[in-house]
PDB file of N, CA and C in Angstrom:
ATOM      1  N   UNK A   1    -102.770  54.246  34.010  1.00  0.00           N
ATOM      2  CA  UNK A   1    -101.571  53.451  34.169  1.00  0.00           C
ATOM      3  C   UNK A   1    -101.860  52.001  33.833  1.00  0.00           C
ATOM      4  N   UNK A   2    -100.735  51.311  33.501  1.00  0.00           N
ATOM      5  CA  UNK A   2    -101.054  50.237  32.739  1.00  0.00           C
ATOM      6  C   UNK A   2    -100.882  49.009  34.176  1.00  0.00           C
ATOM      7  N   UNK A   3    -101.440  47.960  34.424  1.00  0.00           N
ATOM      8  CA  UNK A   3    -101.272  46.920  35.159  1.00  0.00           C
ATOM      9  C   UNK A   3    -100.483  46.788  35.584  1.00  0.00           C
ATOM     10  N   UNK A   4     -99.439  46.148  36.336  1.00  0.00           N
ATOM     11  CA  UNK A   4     -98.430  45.742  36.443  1.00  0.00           C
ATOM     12  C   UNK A   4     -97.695  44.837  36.613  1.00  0.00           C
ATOM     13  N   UNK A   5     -98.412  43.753  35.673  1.00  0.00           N
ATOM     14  CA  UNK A   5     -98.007  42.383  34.685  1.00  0.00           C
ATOM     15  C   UNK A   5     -97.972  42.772  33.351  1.00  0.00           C
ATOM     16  N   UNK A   6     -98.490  43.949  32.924  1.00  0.00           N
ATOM     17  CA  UNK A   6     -99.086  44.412  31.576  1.00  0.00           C
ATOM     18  C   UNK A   6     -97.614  44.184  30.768  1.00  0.00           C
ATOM     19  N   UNK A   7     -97.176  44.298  29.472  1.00  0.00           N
ATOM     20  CA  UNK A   7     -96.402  44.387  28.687  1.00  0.00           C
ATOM     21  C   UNK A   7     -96.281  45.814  28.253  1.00  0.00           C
ATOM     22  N   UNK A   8     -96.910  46.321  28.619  1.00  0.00           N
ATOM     23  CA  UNK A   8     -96.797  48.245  28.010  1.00  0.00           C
ATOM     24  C   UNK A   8     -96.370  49.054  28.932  1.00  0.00           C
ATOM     25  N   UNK A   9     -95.610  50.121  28.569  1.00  0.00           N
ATOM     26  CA  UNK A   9     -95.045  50.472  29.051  1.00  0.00           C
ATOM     27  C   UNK A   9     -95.628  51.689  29.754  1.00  0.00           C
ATOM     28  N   UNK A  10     -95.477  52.340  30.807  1.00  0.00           N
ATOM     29  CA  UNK A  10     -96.763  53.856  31.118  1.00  0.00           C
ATOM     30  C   UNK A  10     -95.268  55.004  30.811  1.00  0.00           C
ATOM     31  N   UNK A  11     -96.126  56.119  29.943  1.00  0.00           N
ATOM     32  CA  UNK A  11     -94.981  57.479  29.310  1.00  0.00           C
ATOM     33  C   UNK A  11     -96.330  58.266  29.844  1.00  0.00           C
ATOM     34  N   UNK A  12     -95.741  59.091  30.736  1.00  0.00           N
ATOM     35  CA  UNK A  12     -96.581  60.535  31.035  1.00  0.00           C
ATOM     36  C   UNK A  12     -96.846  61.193  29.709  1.00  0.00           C
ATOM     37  N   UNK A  13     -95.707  61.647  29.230  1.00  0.00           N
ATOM     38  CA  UNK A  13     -95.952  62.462  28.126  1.00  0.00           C
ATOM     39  C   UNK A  13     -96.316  61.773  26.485  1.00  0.00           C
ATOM     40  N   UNK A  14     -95.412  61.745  25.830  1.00  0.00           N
ATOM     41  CA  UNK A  14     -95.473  60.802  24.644  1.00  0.00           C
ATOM     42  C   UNK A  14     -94.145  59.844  24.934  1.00  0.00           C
ATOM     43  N   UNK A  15     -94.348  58.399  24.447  1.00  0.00           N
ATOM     44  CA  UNK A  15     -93.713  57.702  24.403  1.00  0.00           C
ATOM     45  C   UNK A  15     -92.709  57.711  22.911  1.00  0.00           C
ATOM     46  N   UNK A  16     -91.331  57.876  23.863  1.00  0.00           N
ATOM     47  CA  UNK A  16     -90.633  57.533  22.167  1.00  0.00           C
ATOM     48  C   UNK A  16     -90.726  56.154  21.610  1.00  0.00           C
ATOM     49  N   UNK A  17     -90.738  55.862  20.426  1.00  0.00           N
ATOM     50  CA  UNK A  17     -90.416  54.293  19.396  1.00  0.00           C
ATOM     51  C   UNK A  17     -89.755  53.598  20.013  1.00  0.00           C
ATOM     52  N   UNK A  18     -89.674  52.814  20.126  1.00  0.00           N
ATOM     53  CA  UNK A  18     -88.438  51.299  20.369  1.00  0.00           C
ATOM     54  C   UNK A  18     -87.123  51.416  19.287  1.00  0.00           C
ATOM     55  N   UNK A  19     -86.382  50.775  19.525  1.00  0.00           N
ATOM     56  CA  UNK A  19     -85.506  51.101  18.450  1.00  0.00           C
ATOM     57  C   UNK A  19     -86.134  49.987  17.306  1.00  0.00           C
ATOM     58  N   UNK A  20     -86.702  49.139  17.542  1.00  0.00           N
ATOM     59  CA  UNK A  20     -87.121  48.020  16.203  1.00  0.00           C
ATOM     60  C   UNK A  20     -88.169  49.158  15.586  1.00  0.00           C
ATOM     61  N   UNK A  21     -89.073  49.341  16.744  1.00  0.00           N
ATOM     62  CA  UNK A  21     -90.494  50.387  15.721  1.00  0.00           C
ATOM     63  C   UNK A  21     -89.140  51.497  15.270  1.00  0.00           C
ATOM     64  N   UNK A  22     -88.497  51.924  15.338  1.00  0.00           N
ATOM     65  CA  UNK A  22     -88.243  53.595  14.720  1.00  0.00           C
ATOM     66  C   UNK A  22     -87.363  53.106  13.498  1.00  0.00           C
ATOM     67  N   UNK A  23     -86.621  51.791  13.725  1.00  0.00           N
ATOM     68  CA  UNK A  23     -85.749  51.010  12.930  1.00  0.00           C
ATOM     69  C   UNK A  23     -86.786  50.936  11.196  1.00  0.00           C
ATOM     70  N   UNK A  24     -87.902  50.137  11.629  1.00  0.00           N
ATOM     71  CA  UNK A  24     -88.738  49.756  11.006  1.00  0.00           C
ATOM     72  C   UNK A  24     -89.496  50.980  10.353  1.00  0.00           C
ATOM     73  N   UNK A  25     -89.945  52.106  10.717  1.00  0.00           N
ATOM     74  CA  UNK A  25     -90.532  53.118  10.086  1.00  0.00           C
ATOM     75  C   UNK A  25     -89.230  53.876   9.021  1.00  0.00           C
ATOM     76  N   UNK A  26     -87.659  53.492   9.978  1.00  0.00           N
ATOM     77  CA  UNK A  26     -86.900  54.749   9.146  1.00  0.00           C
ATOM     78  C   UNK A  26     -86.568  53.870   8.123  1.00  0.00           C
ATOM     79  N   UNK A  27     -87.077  52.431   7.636  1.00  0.00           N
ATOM     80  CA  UNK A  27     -86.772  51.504   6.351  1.00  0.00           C
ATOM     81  C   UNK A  27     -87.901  52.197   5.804  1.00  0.00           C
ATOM     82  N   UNK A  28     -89.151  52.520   6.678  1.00  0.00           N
ATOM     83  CA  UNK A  28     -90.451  52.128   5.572  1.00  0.00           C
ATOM     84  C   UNK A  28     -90.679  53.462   4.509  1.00  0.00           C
ATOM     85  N   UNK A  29     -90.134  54.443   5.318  1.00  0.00           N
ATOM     86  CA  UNK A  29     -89.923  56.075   5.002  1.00  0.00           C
ATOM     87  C   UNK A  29     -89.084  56.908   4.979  1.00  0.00           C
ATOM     88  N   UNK A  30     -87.914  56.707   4.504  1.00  0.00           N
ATOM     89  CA  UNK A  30     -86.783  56.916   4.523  1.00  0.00           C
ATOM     90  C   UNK A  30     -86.716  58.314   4.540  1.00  0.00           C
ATOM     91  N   UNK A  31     -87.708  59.303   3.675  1.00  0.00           N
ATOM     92  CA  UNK A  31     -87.547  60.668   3.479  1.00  0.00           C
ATOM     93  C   UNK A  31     -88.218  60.989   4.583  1.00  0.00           C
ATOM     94  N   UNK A  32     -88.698  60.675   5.919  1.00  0.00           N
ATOM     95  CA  UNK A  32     -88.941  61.204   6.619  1.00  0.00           C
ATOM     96  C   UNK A  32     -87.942  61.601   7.613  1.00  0.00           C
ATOM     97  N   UNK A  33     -86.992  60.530   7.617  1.00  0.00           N
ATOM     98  CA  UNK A  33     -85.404  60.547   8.448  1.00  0.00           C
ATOM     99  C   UNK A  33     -84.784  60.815   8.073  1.00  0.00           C
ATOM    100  N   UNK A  34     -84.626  62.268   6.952  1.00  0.00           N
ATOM    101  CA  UNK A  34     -82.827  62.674   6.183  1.00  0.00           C
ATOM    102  C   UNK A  34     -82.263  63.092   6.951  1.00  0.00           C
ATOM    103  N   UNK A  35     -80.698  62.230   6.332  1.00  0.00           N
ATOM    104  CA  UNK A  35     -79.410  62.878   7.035  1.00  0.00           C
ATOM    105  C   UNK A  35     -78.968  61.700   8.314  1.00  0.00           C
ATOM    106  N   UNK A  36     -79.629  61.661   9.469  1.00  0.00           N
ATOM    107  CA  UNK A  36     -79.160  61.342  10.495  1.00  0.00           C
ATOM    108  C   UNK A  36     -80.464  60.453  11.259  1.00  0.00           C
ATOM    109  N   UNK A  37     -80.236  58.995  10.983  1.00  0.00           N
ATOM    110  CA  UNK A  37     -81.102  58.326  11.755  1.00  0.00           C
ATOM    111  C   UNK A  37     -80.555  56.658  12.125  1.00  0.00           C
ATOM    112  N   UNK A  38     -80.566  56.672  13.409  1.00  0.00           N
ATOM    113  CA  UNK A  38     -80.240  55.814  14.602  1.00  0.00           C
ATOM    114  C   UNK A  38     -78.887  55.662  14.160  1.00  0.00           C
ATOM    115  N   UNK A  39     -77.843  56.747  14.194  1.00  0.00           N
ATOM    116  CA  UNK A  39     -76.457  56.525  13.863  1.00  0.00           C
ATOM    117  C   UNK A  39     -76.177  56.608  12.323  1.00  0.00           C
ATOM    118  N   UNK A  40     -76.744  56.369  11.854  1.00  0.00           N
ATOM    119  CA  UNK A  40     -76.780  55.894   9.858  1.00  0.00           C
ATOM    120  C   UNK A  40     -77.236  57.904   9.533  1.00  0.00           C
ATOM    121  N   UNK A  41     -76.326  58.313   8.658  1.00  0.00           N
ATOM    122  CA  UNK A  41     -76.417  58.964   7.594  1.00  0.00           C
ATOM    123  C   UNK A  41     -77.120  58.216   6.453  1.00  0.00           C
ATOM    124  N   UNK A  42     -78.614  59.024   6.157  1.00  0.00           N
ATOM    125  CA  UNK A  42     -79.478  58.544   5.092  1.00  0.00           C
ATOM    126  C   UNK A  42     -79.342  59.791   4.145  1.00  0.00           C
ATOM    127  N   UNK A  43     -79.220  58.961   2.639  1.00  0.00           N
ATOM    128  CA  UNK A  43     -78.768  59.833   2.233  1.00  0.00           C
ATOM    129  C   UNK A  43     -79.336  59.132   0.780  1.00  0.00           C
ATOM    130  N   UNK A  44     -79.199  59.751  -0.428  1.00  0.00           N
ATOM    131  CA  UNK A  44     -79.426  59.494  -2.010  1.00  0.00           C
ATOM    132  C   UNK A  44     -78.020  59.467  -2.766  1.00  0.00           C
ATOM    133  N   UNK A  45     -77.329  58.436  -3.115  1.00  0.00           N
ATOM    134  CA  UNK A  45     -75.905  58.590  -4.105  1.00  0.00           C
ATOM    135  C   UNK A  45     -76.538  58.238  -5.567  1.00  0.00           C
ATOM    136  N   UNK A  46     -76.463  58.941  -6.440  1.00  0.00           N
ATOM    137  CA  UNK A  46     -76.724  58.952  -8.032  1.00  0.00           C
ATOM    138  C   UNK A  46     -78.131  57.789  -8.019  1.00  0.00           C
ATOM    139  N   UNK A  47     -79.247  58.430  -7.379  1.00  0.00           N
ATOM    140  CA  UNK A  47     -80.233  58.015  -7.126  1.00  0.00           C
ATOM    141  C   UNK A  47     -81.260  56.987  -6.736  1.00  0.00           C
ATOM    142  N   UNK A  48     -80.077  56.248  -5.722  1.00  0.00           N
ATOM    143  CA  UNK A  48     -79.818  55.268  -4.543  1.00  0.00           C
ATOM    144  C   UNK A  48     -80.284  55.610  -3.560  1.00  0.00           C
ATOM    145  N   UNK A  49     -81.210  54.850  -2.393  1.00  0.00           N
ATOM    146  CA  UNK A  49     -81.059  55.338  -1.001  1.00  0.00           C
ATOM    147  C   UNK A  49     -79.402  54.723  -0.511  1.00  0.00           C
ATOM    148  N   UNK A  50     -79.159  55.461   0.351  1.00  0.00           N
ATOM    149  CA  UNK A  50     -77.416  55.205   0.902  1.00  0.00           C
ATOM    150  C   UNK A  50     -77.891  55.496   2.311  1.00  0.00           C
ATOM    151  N   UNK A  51     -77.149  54.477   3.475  1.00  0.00           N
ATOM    152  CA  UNK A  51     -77.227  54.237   4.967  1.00  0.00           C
ATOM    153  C   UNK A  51     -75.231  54.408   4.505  1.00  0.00           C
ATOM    154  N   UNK A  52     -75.124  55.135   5.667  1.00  0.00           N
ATOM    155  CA  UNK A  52     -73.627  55.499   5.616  1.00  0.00           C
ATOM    156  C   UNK A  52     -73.040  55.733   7.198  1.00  0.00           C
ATOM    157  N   UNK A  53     -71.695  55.085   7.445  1.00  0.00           N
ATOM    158  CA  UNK A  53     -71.586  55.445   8.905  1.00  0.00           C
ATOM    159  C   UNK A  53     -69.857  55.658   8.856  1.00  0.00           C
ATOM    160  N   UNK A  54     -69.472  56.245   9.294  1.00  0.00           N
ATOM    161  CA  UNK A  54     -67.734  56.359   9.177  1.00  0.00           C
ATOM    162  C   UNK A  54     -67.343  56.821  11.059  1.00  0.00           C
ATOM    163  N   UNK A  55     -65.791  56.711  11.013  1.00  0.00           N
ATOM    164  CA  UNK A  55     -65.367  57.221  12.369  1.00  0.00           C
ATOM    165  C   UNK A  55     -64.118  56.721  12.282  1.00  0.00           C
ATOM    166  N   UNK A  56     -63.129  57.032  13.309  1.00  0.00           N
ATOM    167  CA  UNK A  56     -62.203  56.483  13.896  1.00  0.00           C
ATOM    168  C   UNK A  56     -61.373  56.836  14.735  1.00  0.00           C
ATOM    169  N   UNK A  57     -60.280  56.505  15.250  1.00  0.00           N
ATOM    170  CA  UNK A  57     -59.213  57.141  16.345  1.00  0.00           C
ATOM    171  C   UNK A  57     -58.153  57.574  15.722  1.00  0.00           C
ATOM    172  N   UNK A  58     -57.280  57.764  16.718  1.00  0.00           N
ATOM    173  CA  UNK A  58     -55.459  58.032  15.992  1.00  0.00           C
ATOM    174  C   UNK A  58     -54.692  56.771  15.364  1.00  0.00           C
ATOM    175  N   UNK A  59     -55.696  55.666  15.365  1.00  0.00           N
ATOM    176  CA  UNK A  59     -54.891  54.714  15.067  1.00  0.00           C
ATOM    177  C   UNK A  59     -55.760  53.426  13.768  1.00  0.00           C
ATOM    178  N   UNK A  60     -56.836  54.521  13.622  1.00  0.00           N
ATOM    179  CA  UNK A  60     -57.728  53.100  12.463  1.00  0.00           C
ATOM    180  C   UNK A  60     -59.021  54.052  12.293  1.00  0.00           C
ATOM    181  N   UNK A  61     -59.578  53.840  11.066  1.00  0.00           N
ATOM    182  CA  UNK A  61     -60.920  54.582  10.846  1.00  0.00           C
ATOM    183  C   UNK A  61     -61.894  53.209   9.888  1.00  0.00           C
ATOM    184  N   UNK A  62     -62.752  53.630  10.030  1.00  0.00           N
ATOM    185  CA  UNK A  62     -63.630  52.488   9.128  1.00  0.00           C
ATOM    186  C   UNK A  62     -64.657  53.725   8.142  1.00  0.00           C
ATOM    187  N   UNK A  63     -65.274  53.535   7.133  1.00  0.00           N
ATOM    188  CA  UNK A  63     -66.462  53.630   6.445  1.00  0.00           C
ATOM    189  C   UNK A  63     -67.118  52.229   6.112  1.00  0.00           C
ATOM    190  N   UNK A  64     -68.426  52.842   6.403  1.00  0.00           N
ATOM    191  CA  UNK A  64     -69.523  52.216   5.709  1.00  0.00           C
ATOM    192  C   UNK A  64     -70.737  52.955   5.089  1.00  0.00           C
ATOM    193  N   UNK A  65     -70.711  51.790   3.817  1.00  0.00           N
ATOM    194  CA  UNK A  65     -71.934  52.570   2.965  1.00  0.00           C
ATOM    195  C   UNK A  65     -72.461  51.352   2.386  1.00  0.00           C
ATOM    196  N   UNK A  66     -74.157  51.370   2.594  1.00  0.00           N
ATOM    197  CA  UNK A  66     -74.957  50.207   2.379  1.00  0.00           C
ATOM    198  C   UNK A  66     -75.902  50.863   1.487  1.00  0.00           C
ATOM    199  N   UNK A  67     -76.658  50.277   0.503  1.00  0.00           N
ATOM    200  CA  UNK A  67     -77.807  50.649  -0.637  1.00  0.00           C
ATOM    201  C   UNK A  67     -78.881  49.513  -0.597  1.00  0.00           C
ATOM    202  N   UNK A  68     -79.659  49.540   0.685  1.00  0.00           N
ATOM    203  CA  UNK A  68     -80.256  48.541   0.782  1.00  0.00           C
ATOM    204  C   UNK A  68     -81.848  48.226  -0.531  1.00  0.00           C
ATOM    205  N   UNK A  69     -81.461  49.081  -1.340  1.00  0.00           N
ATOM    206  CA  UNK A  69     -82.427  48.490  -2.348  1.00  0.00           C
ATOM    207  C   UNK A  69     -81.994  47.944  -3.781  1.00  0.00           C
ATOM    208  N   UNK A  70     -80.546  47.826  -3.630  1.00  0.00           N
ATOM    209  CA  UNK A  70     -79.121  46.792  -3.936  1.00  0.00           C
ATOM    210  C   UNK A  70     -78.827  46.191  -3.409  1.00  0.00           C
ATOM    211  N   UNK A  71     -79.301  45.627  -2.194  1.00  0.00           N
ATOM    212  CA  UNK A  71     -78.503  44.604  -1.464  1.00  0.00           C
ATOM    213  C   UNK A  71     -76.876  44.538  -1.449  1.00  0.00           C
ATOM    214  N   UNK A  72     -76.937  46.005  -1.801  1.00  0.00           N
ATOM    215  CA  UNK A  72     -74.882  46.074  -1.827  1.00  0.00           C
ATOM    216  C   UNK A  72     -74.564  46.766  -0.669  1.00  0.00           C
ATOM    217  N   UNK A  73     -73.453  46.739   0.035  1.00  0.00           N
ATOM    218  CA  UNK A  73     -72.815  47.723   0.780  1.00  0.00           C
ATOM    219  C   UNK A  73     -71.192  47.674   0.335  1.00  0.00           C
ATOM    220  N   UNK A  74     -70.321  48.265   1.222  1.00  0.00           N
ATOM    221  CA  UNK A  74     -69.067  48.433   1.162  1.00  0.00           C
ATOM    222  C   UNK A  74     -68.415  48.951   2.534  1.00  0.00           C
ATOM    223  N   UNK A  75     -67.700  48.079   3.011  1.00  0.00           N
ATOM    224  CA  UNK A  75     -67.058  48.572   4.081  1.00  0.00           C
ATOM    225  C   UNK A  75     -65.486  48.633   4.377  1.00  0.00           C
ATOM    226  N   UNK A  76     -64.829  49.404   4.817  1.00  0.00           N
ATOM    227  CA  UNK A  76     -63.348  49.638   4.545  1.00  0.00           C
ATOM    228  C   UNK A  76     -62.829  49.986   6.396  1.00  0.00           C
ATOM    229  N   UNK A  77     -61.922  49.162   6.486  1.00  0.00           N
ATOM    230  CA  UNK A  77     -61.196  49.419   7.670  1.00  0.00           C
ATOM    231  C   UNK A  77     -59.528  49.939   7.249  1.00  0.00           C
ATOM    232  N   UNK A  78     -58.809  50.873   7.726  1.00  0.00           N
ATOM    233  CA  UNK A  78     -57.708  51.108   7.667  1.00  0.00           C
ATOM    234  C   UNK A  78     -56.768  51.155   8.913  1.00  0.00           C
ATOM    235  N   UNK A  79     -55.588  51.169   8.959  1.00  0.00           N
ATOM    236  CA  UNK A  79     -54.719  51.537  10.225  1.00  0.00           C
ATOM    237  C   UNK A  79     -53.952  52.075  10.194  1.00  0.00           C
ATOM    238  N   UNK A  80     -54.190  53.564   9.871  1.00  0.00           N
ATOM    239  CA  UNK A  80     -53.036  54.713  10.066  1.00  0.00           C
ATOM    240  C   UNK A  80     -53.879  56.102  10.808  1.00  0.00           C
ATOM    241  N   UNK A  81     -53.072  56.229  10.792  1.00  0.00           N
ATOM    242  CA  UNK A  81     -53.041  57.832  11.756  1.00  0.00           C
ATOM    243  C   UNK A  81     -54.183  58.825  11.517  1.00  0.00           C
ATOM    244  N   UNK A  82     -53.690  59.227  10.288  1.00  0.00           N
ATOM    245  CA  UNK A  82     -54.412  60.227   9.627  1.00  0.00           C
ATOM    246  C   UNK A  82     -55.566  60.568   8.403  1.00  0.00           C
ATOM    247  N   UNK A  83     -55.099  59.341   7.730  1.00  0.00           N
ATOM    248  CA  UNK A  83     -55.499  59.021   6.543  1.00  0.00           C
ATOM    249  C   UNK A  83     -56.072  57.874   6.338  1.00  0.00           C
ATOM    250  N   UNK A  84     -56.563  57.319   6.903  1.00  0.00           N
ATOM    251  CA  UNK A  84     -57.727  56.131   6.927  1.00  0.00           C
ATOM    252  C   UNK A  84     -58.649  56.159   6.427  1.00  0.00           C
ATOM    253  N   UNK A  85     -59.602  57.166   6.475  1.00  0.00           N
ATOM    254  CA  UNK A  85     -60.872  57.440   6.066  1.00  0.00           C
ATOM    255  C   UNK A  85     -60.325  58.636   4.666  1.00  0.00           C
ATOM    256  N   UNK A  86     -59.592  58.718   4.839  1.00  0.00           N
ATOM    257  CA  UNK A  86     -59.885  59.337   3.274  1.00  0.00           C
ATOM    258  C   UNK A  86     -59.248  58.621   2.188  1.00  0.00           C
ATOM    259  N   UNK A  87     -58.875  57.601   2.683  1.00  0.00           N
ATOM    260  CA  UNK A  87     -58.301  56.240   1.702  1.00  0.00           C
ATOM    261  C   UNK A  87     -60.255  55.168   1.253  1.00  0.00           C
ATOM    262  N   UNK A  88     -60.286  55.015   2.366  1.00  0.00           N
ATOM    263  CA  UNK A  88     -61.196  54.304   3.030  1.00  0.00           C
ATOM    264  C   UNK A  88     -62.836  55.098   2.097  1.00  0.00           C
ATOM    265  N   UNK A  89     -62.710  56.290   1.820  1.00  0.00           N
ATOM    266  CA  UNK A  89     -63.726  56.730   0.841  1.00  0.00           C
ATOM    267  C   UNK A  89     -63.330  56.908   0.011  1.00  0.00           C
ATOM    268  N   UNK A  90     -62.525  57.029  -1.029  1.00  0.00           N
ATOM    269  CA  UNK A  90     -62.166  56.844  -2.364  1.00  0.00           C
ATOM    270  C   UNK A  90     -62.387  55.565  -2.818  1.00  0.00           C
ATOM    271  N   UNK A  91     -61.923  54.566  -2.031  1.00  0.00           N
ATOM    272  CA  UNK A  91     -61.943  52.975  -2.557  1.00  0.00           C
ATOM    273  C   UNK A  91     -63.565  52.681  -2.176  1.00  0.00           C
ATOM    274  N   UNK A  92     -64.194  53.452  -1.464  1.00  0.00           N
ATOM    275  CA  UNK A  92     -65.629  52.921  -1.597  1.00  0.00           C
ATOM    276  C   UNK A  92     -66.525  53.459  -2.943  1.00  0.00           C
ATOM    277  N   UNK A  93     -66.215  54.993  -2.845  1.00  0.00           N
ATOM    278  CA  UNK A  93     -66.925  55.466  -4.050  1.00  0.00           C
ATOM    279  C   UNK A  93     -66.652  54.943  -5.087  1.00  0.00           C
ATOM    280  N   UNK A  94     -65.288  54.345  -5.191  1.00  0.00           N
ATOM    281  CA  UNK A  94     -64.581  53.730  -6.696  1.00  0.00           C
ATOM    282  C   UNK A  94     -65.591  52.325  -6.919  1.00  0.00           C
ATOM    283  N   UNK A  95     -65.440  51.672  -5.498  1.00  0.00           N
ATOM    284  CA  UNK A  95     -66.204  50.116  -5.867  1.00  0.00           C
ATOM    285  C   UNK A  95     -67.724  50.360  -5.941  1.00  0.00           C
ATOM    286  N   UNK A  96     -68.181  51.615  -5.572  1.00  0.00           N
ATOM    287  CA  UNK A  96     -69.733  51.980  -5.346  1.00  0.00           C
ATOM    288  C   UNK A  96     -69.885  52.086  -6.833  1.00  0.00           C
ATOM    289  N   UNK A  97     -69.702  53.086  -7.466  1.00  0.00           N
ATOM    290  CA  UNK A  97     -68.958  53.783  -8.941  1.00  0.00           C
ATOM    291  C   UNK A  97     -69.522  52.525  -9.996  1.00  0.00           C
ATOM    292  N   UNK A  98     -68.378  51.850  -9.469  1.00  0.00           N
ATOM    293  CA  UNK A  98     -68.527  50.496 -10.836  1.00  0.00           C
ATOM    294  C   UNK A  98     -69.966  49.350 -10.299  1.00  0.00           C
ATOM    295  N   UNK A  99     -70.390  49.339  -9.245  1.00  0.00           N
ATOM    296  CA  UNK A  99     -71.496  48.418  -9.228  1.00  0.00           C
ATOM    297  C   UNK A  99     -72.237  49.411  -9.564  1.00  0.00           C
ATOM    298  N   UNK A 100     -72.555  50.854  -9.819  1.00  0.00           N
ATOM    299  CA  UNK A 100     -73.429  51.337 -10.287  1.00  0.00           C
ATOM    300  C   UNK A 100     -73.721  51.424 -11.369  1.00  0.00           C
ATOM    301  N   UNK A 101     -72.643  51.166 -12.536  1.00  0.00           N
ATOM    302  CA  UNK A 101     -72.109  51.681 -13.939  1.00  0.00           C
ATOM    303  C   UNK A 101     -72.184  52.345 -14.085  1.00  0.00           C
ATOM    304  N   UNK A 102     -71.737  53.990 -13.379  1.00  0.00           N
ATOM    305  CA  UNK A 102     -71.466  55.164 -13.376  1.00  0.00           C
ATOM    306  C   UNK A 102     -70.355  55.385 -14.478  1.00  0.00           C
ATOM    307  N   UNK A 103     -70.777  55.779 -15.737  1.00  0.00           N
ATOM    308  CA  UNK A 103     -69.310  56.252 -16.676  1.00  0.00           C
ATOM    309  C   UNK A 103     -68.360  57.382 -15.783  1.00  0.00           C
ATOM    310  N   UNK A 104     -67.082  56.670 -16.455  1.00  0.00           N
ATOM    311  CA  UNK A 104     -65.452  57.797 -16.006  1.00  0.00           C
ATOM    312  C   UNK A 104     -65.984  59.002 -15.560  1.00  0.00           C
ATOM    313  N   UNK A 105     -66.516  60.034 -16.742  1.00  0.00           N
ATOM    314  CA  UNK A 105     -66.576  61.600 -16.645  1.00  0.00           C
ATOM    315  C   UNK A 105     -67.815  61.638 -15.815  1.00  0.00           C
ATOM    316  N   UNK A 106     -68.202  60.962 -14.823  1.00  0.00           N
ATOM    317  CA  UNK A 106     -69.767  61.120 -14.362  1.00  0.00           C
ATOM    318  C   UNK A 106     -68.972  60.835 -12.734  1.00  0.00           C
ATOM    319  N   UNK A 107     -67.898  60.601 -12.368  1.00  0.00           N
ATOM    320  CA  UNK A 107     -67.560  60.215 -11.297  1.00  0.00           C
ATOM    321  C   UNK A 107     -66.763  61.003 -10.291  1.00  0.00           C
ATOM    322  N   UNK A 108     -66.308  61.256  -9.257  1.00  0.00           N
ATOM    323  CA  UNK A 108     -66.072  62.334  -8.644  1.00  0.00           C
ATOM    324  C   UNK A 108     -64.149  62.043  -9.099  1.00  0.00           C
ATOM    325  N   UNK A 109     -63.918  63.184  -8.617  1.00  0.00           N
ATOM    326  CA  UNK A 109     -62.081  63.478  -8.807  1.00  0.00           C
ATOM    327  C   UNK A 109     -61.474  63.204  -7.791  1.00  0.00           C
ATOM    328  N   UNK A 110     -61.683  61.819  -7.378  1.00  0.00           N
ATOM    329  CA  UNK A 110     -61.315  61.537  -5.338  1.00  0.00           C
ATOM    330  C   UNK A 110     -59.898  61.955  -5.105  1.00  0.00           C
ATOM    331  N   UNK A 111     -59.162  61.147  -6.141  1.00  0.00           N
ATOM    332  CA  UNK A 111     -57.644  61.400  -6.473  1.00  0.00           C
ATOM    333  C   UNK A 111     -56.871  62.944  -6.217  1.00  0.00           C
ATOM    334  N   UNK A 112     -58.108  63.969  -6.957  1.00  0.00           N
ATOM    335  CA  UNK A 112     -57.179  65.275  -7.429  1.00  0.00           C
ATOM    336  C   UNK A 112     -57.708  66.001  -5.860  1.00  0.00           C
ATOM    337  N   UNK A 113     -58.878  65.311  -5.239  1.00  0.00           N
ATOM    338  CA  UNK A 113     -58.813  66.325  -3.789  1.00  0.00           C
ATOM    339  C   UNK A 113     -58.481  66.412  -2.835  1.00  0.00           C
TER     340      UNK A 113
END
């Protein structure tokens, strides 16, 4: 057991990360955290790392999508009912799209789905 002025913490078993250490490893290694890490969907868009987070109520939804090795993100708030977030990801993929220079026929059919 550690002192008890000490700065460390005593874990019987294994100690989980801090959120800065787990923060800091899921930047340093991204493929070790796919999918789902500290809230953020990690993910690859047309061969980008992508941090992605969406949600909302009956009354407003938000997306976010960040490419932190672009220093770009995109974030969209709406206020309707139903359709927030699927407004709210079309206009991201569209503005994602063109900072990528993704040509027309290379881009998804947000419109027709």
């Amino acid at each position: 057991m550690s002192p008890p002025n000490s700065s460390h913490s005593v874990c019987l078993l294994a100690c989980p990360p801090s959120p800065s250490q787990a923060w800091r490893e899921a930047i340093a290694n991204p493929s070790n955290y796919a999918r789902y890490t500290l809230g953020w969907d990690t993910t690859t868009y047309k061969g980008h790392q992508r941090w992605a987070h969406n949600g909302g109520t009956d009354s407003f939804g938000t997306e976010v999508n960040f490419f932190p090795g672009l220093k770009y993100g995109v974030v969209t708030f709406a206020n309707t009912a139903l359709s927030s977030n699927a407004i709210g990801e079309i206009l991201s993929y569209k503005l994602i799209d063109d900072r990528l220079g993704v040509p027309p026929e290379k881009r998804g059919k947000w419109e027709e789905e």
